[in-house]
PDB file of N, CA and C in Angstrom:
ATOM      1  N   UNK A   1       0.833  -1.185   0.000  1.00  0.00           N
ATOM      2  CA  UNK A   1       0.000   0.000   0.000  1.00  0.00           C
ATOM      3  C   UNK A   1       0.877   1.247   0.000  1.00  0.00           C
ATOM      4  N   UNK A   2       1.675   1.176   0.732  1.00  0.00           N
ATOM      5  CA  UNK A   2       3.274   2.476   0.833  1.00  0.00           C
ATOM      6  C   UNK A   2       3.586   2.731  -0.509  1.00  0.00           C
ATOM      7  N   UNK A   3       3.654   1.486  -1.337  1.00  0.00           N
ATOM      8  CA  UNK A   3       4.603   1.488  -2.626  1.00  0.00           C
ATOM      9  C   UNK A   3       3.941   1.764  -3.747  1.00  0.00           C
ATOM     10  N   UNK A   4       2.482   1.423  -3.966  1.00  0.00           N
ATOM     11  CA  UNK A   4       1.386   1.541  -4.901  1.00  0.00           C
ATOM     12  C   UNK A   4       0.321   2.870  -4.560  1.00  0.00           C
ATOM     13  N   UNK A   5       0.181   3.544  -4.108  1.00  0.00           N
ATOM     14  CA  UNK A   5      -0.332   4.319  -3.492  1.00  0.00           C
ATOM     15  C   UNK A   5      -1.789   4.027  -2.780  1.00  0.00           C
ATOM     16  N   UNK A   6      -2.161   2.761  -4.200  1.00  0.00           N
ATOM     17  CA  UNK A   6      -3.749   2.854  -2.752  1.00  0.00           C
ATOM     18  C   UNK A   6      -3.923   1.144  -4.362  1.00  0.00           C
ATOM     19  N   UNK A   7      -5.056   0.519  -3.251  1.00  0.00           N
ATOM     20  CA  UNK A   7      -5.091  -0.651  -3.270  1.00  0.00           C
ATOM     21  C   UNK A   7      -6.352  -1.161  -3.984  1.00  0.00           C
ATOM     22  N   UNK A   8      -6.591  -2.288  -4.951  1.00  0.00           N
ATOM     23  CA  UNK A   8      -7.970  -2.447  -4.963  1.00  0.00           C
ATOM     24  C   UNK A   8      -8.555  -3.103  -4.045  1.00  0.00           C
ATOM     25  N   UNK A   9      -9.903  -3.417  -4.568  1.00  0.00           N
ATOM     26  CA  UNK A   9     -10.643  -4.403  -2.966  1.00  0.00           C
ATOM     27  C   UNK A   9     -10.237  -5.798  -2.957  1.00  0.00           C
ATOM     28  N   UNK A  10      -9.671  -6.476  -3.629  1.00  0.00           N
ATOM     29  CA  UNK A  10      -8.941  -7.625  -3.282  1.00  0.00           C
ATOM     30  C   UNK A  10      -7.395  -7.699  -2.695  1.00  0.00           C
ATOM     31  N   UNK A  11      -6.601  -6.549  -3.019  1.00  0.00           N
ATOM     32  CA  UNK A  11      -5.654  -6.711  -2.206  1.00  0.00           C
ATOM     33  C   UNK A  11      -6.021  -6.080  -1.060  1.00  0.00           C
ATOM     34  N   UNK A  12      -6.864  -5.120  -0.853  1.00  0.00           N
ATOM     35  CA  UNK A  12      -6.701  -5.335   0.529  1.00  0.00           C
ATOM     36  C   UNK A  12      -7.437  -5.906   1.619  1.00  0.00           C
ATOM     37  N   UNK A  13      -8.252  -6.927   1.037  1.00  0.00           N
ATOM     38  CA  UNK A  13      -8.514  -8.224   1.603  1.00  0.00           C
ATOM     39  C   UNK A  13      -7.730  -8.899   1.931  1.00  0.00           C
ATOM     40  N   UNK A  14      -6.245  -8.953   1.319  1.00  0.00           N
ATOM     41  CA  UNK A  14      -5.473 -10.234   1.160  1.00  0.00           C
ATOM     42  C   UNK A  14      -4.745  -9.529   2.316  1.00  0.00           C
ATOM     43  N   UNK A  15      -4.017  -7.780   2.397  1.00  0.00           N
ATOM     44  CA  UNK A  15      -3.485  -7.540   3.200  1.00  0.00           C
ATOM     45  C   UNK A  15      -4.182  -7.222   4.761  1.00  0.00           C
ATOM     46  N   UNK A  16      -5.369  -7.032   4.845  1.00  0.00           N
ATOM     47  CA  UNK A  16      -6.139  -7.692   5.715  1.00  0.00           C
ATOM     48  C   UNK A  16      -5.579  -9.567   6.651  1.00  0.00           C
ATOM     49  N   UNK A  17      -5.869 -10.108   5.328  1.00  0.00           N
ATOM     50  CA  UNK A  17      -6.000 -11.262   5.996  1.00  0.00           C
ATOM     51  C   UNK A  17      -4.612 -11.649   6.159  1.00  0.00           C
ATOM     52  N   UNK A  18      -3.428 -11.290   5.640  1.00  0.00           N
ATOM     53  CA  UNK A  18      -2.379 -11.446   6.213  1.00  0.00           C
ATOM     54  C   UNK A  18      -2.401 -10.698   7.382  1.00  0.00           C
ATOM     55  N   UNK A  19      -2.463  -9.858   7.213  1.00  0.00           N
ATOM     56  CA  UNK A  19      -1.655  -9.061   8.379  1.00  0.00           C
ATOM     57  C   UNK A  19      -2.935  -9.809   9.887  1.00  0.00           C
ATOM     58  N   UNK A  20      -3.876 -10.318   9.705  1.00  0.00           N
ATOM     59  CA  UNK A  20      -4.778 -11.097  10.620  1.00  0.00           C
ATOM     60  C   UNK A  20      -4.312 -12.105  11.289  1.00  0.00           C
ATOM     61  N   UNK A  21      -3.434 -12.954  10.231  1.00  0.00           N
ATOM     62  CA  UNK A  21      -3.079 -14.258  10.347  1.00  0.00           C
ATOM     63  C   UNK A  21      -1.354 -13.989  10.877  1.00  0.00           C
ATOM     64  N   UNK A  22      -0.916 -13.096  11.035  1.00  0.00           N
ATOM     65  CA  UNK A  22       0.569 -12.774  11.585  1.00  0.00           C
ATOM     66  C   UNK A  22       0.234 -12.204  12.661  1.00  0.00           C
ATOM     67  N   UNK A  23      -0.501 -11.925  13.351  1.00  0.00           N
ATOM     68  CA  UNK A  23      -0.424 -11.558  14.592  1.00  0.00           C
ATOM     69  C   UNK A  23      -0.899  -9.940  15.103  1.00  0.00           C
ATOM     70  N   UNK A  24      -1.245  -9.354  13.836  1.00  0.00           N
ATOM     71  CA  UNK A  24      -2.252  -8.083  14.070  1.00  0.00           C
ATOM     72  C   UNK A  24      -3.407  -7.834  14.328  1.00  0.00           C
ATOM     73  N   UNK A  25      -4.098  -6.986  15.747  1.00  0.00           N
ATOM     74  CA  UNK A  25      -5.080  -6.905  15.578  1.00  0.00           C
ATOM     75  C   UNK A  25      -6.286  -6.177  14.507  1.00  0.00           C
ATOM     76  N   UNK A  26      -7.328  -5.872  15.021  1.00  0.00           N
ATOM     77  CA  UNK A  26      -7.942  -5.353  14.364  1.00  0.00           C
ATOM     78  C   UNK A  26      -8.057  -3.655  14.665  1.00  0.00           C
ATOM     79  N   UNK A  27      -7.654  -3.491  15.290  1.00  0.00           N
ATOM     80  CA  UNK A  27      -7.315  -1.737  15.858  1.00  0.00           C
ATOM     81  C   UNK A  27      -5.758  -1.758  15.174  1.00  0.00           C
ATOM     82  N   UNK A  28      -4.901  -2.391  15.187  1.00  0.00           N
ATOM     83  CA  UNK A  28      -3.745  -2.380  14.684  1.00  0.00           C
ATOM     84  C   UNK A  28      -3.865  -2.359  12.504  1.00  0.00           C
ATOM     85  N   UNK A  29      -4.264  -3.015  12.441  1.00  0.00           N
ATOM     86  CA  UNK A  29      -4.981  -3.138  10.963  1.00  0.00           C
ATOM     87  C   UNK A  29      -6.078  -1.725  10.490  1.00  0.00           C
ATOM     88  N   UNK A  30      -6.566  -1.098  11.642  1.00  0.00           N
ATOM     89  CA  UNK A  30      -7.398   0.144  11.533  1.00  0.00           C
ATOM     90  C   UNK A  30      -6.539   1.483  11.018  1.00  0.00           C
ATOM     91  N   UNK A  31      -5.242   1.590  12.394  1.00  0.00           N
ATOM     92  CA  UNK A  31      -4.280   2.249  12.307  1.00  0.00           C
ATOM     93  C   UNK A  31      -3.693   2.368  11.054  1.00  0.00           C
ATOM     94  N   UNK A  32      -2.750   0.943  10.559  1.00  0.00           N
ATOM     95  CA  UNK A  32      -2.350   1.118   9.329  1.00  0.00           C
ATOM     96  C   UNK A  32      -3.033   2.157   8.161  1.00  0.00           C
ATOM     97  N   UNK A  33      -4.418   1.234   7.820  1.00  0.00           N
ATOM     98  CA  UNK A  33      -4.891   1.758   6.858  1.00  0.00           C
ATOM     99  C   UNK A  33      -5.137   3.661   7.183  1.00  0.00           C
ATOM    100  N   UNK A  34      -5.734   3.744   8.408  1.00  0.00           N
ATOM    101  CA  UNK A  34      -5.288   4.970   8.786  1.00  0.00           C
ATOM    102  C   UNK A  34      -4.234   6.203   8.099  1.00  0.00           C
ATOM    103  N   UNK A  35      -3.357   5.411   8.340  1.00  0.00           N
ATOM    104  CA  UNK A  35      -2.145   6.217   8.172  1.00  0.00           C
ATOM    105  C   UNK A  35      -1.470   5.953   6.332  1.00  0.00           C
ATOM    106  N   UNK A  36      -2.026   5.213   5.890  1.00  0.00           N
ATOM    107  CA  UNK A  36      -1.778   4.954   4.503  1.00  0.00           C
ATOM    108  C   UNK A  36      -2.369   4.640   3.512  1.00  0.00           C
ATOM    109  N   UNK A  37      -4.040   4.613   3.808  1.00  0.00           N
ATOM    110  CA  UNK A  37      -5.045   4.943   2.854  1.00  0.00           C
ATOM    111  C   UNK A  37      -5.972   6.254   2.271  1.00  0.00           C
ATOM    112  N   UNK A  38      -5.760   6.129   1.021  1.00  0.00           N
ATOM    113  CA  UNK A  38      -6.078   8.405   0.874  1.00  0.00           C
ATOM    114  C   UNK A  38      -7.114   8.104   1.001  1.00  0.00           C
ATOM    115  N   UNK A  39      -7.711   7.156   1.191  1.00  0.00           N
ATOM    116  CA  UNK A  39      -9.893   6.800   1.044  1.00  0.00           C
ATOM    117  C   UNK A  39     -10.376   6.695   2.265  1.00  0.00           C
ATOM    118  N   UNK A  40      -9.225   6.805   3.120  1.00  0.00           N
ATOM    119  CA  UNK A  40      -9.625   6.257   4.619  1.00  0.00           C
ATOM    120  C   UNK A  40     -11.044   5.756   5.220  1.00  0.00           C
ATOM    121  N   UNK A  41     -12.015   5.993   5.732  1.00  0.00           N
ATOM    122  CA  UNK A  41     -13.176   6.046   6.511  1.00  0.00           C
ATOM    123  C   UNK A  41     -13.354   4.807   7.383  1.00  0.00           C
ATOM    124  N   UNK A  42     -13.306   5.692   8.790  1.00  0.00           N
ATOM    125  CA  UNK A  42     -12.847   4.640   9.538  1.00  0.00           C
ATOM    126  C   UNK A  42     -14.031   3.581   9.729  1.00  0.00           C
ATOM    127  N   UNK A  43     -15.327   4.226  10.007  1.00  0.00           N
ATOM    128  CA  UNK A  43     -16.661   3.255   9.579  1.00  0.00           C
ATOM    129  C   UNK A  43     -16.585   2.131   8.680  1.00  0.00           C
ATOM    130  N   UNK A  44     -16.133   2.378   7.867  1.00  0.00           N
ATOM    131  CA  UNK A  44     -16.512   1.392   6.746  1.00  0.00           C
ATOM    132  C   UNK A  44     -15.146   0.464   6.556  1.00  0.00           C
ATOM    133  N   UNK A  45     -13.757   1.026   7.288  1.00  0.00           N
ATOM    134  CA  UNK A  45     -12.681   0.074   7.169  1.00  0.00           C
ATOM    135  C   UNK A  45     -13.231  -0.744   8.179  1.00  0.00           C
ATOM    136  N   UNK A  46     -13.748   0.078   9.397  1.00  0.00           N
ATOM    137  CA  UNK A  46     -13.894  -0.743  10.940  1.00  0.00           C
ATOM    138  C   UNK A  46     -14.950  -2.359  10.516  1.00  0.00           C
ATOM    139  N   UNK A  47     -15.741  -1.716   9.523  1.00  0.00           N
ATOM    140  CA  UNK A  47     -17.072  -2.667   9.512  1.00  0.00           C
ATOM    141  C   UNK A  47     -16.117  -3.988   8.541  1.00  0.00           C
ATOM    142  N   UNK A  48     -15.367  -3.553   7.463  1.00  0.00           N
ATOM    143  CA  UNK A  48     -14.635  -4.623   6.495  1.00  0.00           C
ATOM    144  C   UNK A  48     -13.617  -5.096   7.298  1.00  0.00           C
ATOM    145  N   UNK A  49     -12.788  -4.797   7.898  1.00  0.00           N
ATOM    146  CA  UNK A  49     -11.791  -5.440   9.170  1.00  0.00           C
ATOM    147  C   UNK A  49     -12.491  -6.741   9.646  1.00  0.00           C
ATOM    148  N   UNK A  50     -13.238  -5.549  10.648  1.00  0.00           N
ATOM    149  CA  UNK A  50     -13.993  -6.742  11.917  1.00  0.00           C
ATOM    150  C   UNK A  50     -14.585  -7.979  10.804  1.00  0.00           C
ATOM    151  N   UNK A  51     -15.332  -7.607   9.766  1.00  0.00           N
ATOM    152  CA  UNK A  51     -16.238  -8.900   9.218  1.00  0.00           C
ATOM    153  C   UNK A  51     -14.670 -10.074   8.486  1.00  0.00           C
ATOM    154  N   UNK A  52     -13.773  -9.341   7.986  1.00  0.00           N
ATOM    155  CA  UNK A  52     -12.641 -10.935   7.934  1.00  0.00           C
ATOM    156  C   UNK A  52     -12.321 -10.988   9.495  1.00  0.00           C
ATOM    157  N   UNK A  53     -12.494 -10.778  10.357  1.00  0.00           N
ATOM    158  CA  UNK A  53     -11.981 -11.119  11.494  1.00  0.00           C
ATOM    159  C   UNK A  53     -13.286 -12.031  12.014  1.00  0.00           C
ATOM    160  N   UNK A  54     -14.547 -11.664  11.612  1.00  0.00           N
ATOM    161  CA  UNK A  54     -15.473 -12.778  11.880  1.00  0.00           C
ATOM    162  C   UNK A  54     -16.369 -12.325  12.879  1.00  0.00           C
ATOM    163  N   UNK A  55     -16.190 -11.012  12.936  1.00  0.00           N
ATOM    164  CA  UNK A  55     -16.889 -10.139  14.290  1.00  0.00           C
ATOM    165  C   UNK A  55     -18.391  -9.243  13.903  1.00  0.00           C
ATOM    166  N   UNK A  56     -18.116  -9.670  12.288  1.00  0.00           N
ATOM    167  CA  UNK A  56     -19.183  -8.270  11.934  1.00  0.00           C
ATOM    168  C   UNK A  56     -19.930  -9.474  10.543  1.00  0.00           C
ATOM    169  N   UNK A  57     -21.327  -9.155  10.483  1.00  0.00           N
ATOM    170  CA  UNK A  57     -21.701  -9.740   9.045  1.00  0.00           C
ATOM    171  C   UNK A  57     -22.366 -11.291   9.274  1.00  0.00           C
ATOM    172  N   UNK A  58     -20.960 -12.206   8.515  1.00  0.00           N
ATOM    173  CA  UNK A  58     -21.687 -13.735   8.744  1.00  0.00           C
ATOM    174  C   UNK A  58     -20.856 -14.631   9.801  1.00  0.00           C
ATOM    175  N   UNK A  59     -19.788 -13.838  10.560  1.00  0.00           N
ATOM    176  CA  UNK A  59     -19.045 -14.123  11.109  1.00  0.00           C
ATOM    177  C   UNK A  59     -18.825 -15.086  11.255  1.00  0.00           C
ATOM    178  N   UNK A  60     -18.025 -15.306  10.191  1.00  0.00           N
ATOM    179  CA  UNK A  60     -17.318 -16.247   9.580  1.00  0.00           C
ATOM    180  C   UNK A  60     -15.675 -15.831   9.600  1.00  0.00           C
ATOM    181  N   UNK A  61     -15.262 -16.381  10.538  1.00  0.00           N
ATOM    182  CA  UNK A  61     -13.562 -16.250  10.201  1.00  0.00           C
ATOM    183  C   UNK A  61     -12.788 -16.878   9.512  1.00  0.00           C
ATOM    184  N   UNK A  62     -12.023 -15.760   8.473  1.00  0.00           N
ATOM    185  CA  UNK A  62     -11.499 -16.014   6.692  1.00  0.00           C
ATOM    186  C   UNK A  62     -10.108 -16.570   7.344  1.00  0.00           C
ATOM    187  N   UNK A  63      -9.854 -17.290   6.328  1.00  0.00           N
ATOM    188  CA  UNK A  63      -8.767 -17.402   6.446  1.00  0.00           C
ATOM    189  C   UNK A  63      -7.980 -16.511   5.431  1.00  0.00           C
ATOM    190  N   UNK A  64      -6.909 -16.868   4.850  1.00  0.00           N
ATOM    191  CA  UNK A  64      -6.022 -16.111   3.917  1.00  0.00           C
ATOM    192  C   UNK A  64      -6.129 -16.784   2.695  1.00  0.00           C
ATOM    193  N   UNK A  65      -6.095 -16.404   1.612  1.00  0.00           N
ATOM    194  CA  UNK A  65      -6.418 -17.004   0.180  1.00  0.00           C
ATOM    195  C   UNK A  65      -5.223 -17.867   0.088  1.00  0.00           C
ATOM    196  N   UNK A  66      -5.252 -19.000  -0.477  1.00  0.00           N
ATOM    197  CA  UNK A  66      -4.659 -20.015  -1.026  1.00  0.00           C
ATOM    198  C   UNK A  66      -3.741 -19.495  -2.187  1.00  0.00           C
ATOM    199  N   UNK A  67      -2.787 -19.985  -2.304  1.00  0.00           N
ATOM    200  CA  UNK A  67      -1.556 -19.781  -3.638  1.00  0.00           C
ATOM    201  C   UNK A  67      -2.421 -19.676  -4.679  1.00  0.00           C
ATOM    202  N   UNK A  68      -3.503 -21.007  -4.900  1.00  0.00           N
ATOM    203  CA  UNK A  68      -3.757 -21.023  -6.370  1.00  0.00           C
ATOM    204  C   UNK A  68      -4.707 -19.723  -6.467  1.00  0.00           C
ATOM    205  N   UNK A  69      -5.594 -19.059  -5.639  1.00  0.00           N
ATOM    206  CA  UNK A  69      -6.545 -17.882  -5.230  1.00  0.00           C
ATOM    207  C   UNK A  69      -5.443 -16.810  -5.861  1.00  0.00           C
ATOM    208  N   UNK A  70      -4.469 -16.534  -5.305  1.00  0.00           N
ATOM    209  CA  UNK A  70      -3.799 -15.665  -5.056  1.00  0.00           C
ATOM    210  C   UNK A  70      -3.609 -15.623  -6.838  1.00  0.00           C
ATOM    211  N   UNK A  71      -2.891 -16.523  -7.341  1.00  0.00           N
ATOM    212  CA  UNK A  71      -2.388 -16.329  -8.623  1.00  0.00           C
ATOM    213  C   UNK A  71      -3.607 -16.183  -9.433  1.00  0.00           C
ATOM    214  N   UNK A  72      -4.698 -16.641  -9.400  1.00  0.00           N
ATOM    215  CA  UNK A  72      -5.911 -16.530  -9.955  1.00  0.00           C
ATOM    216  C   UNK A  72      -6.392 -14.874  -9.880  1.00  0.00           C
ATOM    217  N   UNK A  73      -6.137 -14.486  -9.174  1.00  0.00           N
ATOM    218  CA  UNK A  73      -6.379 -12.777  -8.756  1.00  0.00           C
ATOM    219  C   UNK A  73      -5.255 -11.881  -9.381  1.00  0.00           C
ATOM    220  N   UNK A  74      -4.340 -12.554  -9.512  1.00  0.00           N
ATOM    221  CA  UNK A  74      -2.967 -12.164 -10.422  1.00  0.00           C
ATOM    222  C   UNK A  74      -1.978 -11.186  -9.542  1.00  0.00           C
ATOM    223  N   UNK A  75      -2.175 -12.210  -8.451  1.00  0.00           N
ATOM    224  CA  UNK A  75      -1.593 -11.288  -7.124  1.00  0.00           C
ATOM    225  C   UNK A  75      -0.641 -12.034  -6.641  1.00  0.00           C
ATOM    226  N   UNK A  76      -0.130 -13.217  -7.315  1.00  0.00           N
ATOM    227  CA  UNK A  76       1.122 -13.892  -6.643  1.00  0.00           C
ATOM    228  C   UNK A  76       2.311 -13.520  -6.533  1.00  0.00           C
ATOM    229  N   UNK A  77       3.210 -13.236  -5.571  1.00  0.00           N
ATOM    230  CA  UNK A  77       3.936 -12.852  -5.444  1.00  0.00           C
ATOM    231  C   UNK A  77       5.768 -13.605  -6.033  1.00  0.00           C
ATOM    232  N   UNK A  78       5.296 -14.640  -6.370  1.00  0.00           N
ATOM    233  CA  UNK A  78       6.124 -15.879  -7.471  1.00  0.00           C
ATOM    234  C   UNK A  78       7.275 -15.981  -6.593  1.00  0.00           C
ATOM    235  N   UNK A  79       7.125 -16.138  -5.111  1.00  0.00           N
ATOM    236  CA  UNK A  79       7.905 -16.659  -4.095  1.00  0.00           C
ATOM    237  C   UNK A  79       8.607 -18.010  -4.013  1.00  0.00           C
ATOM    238  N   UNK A  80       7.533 -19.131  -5.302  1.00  0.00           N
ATOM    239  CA  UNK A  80       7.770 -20.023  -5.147  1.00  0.00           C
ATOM    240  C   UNK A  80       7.509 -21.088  -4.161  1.00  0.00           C
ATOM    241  N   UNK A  81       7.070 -20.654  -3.068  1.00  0.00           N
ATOM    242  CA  UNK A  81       6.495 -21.230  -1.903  1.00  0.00           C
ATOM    243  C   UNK A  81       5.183 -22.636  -2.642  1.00  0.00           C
ATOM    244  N   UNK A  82       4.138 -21.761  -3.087  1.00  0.00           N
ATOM    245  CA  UNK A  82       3.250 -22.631  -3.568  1.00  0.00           C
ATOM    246  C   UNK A  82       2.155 -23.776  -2.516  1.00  0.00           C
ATOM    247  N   UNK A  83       2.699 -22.284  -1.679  1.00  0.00           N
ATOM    248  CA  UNK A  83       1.372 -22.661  -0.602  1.00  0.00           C
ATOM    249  C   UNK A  83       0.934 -21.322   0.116  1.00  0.00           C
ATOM    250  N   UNK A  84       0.127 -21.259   0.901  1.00  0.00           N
ATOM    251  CA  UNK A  84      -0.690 -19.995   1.439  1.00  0.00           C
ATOM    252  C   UNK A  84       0.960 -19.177   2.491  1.00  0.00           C
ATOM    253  N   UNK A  85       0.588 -17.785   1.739  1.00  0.00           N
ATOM    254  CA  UNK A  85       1.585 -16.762   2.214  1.00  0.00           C
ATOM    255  C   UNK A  85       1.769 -17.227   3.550  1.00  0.00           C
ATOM    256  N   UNK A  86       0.709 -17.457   4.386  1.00  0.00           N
ATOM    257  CA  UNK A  86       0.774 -17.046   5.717  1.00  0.00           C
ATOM    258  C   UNK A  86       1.762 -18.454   6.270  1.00  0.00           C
ATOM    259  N   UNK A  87       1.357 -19.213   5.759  1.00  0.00           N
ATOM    260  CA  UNK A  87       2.700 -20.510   6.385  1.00  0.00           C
ATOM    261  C   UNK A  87       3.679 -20.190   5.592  1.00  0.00           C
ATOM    262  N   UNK A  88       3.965 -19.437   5.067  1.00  0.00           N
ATOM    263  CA  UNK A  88       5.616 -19.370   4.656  1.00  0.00           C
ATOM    264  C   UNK A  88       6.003 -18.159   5.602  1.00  0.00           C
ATOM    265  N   UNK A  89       5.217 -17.261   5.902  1.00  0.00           N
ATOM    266  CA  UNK A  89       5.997 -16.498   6.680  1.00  0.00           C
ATOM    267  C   UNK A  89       6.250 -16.953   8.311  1.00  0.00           C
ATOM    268  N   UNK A  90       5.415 -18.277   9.116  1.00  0.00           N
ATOM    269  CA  UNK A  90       5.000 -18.749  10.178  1.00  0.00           C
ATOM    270  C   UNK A  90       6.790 -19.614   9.775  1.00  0.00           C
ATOM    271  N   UNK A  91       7.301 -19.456   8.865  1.00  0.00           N
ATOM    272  CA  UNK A  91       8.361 -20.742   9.013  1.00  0.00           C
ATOM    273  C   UNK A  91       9.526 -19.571   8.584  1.00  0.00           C
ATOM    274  N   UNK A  92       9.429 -18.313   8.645  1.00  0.00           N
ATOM    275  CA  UNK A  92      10.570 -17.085   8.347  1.00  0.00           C
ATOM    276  C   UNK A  92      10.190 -16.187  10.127  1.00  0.00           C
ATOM    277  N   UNK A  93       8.999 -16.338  10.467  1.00  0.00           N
ATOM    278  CA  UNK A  93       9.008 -14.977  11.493  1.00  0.00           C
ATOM    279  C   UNK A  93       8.977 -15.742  12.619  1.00  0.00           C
ATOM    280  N   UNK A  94       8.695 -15.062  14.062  1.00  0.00           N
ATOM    281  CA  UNK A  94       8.315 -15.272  14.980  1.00  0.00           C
ATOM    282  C   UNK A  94       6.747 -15.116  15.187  1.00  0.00           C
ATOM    283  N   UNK A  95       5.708 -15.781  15.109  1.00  0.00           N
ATOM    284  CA  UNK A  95       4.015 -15.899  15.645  1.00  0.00           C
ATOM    285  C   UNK A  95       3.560 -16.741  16.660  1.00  0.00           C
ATOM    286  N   UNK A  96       2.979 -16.173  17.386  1.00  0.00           N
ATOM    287  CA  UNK A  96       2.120 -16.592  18.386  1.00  0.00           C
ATOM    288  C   UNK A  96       1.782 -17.636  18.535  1.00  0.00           C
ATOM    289  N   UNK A  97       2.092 -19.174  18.655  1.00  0.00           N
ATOM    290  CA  UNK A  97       2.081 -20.226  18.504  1.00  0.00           C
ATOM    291  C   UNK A  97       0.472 -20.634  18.307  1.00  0.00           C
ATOM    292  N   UNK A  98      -0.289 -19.299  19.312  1.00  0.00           N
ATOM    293  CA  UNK A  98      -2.043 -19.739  18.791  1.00  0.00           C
ATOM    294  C   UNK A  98      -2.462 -19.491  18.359  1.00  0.00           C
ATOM    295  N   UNK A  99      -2.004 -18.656  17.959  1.00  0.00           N
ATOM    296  CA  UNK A  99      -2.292 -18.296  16.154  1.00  0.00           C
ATOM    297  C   UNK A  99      -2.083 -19.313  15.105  1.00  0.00           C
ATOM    298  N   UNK A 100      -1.229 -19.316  15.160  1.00  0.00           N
ATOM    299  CA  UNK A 100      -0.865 -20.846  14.165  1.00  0.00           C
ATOM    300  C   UNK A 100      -1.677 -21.792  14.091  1.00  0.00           C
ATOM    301  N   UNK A 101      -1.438 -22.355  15.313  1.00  0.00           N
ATOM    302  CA  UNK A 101      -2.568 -23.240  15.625  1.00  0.00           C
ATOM    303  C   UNK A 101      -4.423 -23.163  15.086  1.00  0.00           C
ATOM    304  N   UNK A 102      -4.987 -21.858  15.722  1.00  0.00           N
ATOM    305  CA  UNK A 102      -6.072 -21.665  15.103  1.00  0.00           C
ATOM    306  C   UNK A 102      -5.674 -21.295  13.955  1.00  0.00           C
ATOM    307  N   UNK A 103      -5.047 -21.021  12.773  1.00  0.00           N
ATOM    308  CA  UNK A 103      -5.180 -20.793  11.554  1.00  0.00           C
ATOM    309  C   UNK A 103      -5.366 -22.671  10.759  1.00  0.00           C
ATOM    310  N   UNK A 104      -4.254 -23.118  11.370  1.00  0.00           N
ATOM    311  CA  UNK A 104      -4.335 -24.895  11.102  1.00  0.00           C
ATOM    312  C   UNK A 104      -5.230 -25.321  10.928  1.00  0.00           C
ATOM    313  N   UNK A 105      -6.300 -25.178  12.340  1.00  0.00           N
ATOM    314  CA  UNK A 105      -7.598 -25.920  13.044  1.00  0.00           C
ATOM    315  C   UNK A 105      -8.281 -25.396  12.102  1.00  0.00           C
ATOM    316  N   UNK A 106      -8.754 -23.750  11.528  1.00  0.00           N
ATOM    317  CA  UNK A 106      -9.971 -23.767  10.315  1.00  0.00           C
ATOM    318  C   UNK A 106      -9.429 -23.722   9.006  1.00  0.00           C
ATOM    319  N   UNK A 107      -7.867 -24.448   8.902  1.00  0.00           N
ATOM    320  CA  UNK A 107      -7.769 -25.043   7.466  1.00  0.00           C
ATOM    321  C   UNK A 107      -8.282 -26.401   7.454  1.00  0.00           C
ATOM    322  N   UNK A 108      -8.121 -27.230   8.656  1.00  0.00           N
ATOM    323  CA  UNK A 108      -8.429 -28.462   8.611  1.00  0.00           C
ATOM    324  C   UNK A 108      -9.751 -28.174   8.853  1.00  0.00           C
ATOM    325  N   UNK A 109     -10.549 -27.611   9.516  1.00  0.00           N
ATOM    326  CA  UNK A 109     -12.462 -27.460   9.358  1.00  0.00           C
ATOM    327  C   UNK A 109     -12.826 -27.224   8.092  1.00  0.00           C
ATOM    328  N   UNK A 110     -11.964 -26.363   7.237  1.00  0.00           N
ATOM    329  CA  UNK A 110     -12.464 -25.679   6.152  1.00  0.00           C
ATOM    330  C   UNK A 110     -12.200 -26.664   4.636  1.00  0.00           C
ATOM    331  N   UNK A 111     -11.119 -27.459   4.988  1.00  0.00           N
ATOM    332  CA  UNK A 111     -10.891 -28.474   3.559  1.00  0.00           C
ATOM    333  C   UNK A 111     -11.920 -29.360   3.831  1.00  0.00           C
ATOM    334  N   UNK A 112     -12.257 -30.130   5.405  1.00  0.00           N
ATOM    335  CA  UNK A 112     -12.873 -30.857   5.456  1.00  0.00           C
ATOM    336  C   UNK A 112     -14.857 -30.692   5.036  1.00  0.00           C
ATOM    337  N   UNK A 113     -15.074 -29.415   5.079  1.00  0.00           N
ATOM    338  CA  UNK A 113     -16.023 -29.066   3.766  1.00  0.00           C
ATOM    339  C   UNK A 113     -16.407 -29.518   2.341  1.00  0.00           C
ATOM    340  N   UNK A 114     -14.978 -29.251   2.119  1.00  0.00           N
ATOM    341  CA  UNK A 114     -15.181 -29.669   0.354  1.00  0.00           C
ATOM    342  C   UNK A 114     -14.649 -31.261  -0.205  1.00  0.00           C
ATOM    343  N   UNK A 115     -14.760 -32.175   0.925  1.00  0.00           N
ATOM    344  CA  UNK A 115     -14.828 -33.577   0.193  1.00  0.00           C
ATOM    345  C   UNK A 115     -15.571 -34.593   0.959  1.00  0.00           C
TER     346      UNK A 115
END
């Protein structure tokens, strides 16, 4: 968002849901955009935040888009990883071990859906 000046609505879903899944809150994720979106409004970031966080809407907590999502949106970052951003950075950073964990637990709720 620093480098592009302002974002469409899928990346910043994605930077949403990263920055969710690394260990930011949702007042922390408010701030950012705050300070680096020219569209700001904090209403309507507050209401799109909280609902990927699962607090607002169908509260449903998102996870982070999948590699193949990501490249499908034409947003891959060609890291090579070839799996969801957020476990490649869980195996480069330091996170909250329950975090991890609950991100795991509704990948394994959430595949177990579709077969």
């Amino acid at each position: 968002m620093m480098r592009v000046d302002d974002l469409d609505h899928y990346q910043r879903v994605v930077l949403v849901l990263y920055l969710k899944w690394v260990g930011f809150s949702v007042d922390n994720i408010i701030e950012f955009f705050k300070k680096y979106a020219k569209d700001f409004n904090e209403r309507i970031a507050r209401y799109q935040v909280e609902y990927l966080f699962g607090l607002q809407g169908s509260r449903r907590d998102y996870l982070m888009y999948s590699c193949s999502k990501m490249k499908q949106l034409g947003m891959c970052l060609g890291c090579g990883w070839d799996r969801n951003l957020v476990t490649y950075t869980y195996t480069k950073a330091k996170v909250p071990e329950e975090l991890i964990n609950k991100f795991f637990e509704l990948v394994k709720k959430s595949s177990q859906l579709f077969y």
